[in-house]
Protein backbone atom coordinates (compact mmCIF):
# COMPACT_ATOMS: atom_id res chain seq x y z
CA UNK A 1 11.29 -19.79 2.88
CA UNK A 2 10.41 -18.76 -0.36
CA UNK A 3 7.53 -16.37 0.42
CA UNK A 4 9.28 -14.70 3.83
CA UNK A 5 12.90 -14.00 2.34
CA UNK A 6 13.28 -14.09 -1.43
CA UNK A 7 9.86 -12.41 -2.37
CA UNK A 8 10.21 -9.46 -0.19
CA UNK A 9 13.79 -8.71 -1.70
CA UNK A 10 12.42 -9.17 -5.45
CA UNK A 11 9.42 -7.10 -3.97
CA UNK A 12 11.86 -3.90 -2.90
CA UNK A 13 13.89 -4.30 -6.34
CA UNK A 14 10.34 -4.10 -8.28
CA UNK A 15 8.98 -1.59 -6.79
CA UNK A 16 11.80 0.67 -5.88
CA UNK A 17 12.32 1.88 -10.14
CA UNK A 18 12.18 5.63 -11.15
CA UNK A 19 9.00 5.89 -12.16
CA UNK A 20 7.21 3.93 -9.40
CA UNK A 21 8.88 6.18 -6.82
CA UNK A 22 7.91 9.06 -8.63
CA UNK A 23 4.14 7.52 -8.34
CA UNK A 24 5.61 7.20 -4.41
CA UNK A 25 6.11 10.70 -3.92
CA UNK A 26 2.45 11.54 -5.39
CA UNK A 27 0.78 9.42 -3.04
CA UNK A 28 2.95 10.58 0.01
CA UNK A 29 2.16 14.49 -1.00
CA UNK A 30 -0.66 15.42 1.91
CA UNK A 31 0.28 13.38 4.78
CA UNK A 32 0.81 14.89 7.78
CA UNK A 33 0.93 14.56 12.03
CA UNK A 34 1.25 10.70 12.82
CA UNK A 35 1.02 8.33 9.94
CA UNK A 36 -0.07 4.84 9.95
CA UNK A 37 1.84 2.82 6.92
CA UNK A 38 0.33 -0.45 6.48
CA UNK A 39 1.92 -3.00 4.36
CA UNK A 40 5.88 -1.06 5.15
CA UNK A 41 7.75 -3.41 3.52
CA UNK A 42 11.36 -2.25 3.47
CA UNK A 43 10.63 1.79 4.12
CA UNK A 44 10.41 2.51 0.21
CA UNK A 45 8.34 5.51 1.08
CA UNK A 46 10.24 6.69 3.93
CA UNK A 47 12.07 9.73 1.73
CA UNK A 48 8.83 10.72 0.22
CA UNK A 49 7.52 11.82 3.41
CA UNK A 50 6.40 15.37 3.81
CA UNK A 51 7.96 17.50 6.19
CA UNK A 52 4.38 17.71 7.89
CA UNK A 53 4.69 13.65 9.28
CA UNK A 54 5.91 13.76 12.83
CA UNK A 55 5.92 9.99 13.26
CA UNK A 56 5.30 6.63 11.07
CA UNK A 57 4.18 3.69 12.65
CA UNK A 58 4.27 0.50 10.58
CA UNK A 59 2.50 -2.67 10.09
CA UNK A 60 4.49 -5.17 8.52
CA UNK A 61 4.32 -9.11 8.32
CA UNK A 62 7.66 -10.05 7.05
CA UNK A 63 11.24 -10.01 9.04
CA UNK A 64 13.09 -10.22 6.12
CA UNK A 65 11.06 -6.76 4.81
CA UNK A 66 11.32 -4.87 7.86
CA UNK A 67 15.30 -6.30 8.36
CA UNK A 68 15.68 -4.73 4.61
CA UNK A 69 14.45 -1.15 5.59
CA UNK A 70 16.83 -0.90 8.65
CA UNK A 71 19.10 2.20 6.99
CA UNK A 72 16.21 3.64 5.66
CA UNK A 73 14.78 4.07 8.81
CA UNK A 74 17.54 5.18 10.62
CA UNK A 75 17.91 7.54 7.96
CA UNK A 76 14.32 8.73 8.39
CA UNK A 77 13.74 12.15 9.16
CA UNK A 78 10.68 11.21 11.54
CA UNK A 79 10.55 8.00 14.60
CA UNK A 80 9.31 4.62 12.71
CA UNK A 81 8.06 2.17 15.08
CA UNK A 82 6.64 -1.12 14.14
CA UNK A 83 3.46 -1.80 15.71
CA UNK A 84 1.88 -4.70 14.42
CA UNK A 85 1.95 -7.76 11.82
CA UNK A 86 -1.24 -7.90 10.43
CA UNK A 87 -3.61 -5.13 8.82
CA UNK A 88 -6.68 -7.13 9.27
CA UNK A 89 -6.45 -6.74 13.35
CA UNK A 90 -4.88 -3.14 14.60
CA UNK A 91 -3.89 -2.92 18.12
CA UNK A 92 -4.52 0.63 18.30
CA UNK A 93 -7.52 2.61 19.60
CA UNK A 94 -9.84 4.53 17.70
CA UNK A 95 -8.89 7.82 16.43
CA UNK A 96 -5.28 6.84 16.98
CA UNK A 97 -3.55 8.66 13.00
CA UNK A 98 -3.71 11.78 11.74
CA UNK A 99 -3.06 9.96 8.43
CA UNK A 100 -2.93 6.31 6.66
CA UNK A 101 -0.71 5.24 3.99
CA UNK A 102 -0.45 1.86 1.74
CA UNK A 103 1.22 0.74 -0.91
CA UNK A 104 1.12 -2.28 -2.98
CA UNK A 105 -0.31 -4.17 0.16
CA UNK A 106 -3.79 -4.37 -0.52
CA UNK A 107 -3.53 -6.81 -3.12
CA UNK A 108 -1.66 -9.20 -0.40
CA UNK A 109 -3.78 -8.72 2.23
CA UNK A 110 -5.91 -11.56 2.94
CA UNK A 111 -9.41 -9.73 3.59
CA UNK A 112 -8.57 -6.15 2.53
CA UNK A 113 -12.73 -5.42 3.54
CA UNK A 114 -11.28 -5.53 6.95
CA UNK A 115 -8.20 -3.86 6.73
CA UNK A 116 -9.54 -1.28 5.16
CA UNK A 117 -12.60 -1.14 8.26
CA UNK A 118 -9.65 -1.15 10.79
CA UNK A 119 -7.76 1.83 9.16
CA UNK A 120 -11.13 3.27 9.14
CA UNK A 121 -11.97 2.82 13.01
CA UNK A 122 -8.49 4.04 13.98
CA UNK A 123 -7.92 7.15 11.48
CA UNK A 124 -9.29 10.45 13.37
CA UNK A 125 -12.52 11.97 11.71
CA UNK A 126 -11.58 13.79 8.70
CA UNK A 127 -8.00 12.02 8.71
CA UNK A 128 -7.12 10.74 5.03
CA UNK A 129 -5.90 7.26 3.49
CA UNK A 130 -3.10 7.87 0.96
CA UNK A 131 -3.37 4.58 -1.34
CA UNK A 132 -1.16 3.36 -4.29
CA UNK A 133 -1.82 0.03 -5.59
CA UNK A 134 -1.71 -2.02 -8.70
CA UNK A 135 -5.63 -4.15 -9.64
CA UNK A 136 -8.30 -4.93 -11.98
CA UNK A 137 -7.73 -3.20 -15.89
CA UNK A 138 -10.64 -1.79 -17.29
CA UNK A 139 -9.42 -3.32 -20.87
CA UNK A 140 -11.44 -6.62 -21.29
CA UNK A 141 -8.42 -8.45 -22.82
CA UNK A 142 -6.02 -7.13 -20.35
CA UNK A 143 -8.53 -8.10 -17.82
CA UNK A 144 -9.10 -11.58 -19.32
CA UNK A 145 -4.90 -12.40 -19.17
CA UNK A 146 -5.64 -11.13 -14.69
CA UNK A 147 -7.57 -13.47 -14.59
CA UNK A 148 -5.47 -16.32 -16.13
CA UNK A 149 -2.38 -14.87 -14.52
CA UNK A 150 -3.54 -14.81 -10.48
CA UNK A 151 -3.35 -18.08 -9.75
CA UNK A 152 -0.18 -18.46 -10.26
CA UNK A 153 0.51 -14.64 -8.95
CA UNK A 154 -0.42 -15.48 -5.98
CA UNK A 155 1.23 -18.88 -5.53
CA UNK A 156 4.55 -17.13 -6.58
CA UNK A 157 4.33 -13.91 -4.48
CA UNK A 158 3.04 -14.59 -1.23
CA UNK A 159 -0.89 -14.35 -1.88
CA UNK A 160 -0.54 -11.22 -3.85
CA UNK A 161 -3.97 -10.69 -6.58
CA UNK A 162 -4.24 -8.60 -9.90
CA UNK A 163 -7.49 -8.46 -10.06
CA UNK A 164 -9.07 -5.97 -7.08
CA UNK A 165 -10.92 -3.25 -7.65
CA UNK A 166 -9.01 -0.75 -5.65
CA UNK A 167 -11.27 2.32 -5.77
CA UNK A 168 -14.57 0.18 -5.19
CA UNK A 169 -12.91 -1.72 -1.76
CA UNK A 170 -11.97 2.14 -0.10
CA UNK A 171 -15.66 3.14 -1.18
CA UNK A 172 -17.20 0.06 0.37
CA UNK A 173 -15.00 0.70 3.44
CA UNK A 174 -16.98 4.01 3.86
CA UNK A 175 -14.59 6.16 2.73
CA UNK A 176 -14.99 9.34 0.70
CA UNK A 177 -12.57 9.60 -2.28
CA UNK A 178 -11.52 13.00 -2.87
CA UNK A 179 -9.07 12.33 -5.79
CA UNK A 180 -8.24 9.26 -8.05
CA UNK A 181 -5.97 8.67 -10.92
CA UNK A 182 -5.21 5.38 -12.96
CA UNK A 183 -2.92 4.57 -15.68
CA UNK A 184 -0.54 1.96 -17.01
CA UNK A 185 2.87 2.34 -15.30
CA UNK A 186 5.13 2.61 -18.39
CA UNK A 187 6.46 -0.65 -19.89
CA UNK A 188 6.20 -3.13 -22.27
CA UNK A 189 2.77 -4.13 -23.41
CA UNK A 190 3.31 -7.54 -22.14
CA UNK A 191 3.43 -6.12 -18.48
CA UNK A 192 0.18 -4.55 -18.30
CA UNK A 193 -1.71 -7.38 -16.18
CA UNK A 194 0.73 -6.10 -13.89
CA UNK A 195 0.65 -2.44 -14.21
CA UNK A 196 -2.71 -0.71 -14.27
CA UNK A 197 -2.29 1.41 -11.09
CA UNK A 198 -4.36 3.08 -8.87
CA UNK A 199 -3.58 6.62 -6.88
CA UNK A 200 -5.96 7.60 -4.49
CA UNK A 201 -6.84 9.28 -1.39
CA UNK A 202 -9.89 9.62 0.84
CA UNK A 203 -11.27 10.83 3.72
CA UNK A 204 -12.41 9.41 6.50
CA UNK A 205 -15.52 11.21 7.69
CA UNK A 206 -16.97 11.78 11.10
């Protein structure tokens, strides 16, 4: 009960503030055709889409998540469909998106090795993966208090780790990262084990 309705509502409260939707609409810039969201959630980055998406399908686990984006998708300037539960196994065929987009998912998933290998196999040669995600601080003491902290992160929200190496899993999925920025998102200094970010895309090549 806990993990399928009250942490995707605190979830879409958290992550819908100012300046993480501004970090939204950086990500988004670039995508374009058909667009592959894994990890929707409840359609945050539905009005940060450029006008160059023609469709979004989504990949999303929780009811309660995908009831919670209902008027943002019909409010959507492009067709969202939901086509699947689970990153780890897509039912799509290779080549399938134009485009791939996730957001604070990858630190949920389960194996995120394999998601990442399935958006690989079913993004067209050359198509890009548009990633924003929170992980592993460089600062040793921040570091240290991720460490102490996930345990009990991921009891509390639904799996969910602090300490991934973002960049290093989308290189080790074979990817080739073409731009990457990280920072703190702004706070107080006690939040940081939860706010070093990562912005990235990367290229899926032939």
């Amino acid at each position: 009960m806990w993990n399928e309705r009250v942490v995707p509502r605190l979830t879409d409260r958290a992550l819908s503030v100012g300046q993480v939707m501004k970090q939204r609409q950086l990500v988004c810039a670039g995508l374009a055709g058909r667009v592959l969201e894994i990890g929707f959630g409840s359609g945050l980055n539905l009005e940060k889409l450029p006008a160059a998406v023609v469709s979004l399908d989504a990949v999303e686990p929780s009811e309660a998540g995908w009831d919670l984006s209902a008027q943002r998708r019909a409010a959507a300037p492009v067709p969202v469909q939901r086509v699947g539960l689970d990153g780890q196994h897509l039912a799509a065929a290779d080549a399938s998106y134009d485009a791939a987009l996730c957001t604070f998912s990858l630190c949920t998933i389960p194996d995120p090795a394999l998601a990442l290998a399935e958006v690989r196999r079913v993004l067209a040669p050359g198509g890009s993966l548009h990633v924003l995600e929170h992980g592993r601080s460089p600062d040793a003491g921040v570091a240290r208090w991720q460490r102490r902290l996930e345990p009990a992160q991921r009891r509390v929200f639904a799996g969910c780790h602090l300490t991934r190496d973002v960049p290093a899993l989308v290189t080790a999925a074979g990817f080739e990262v073409t731009a990457v920025d990280q920072f703190y998102l702004p706070g107080p200094r006690l939040s940081r084990p939860w706010g070093w970010a990562t912005r990235l895309m990367a290229i899926s090549p032939a």
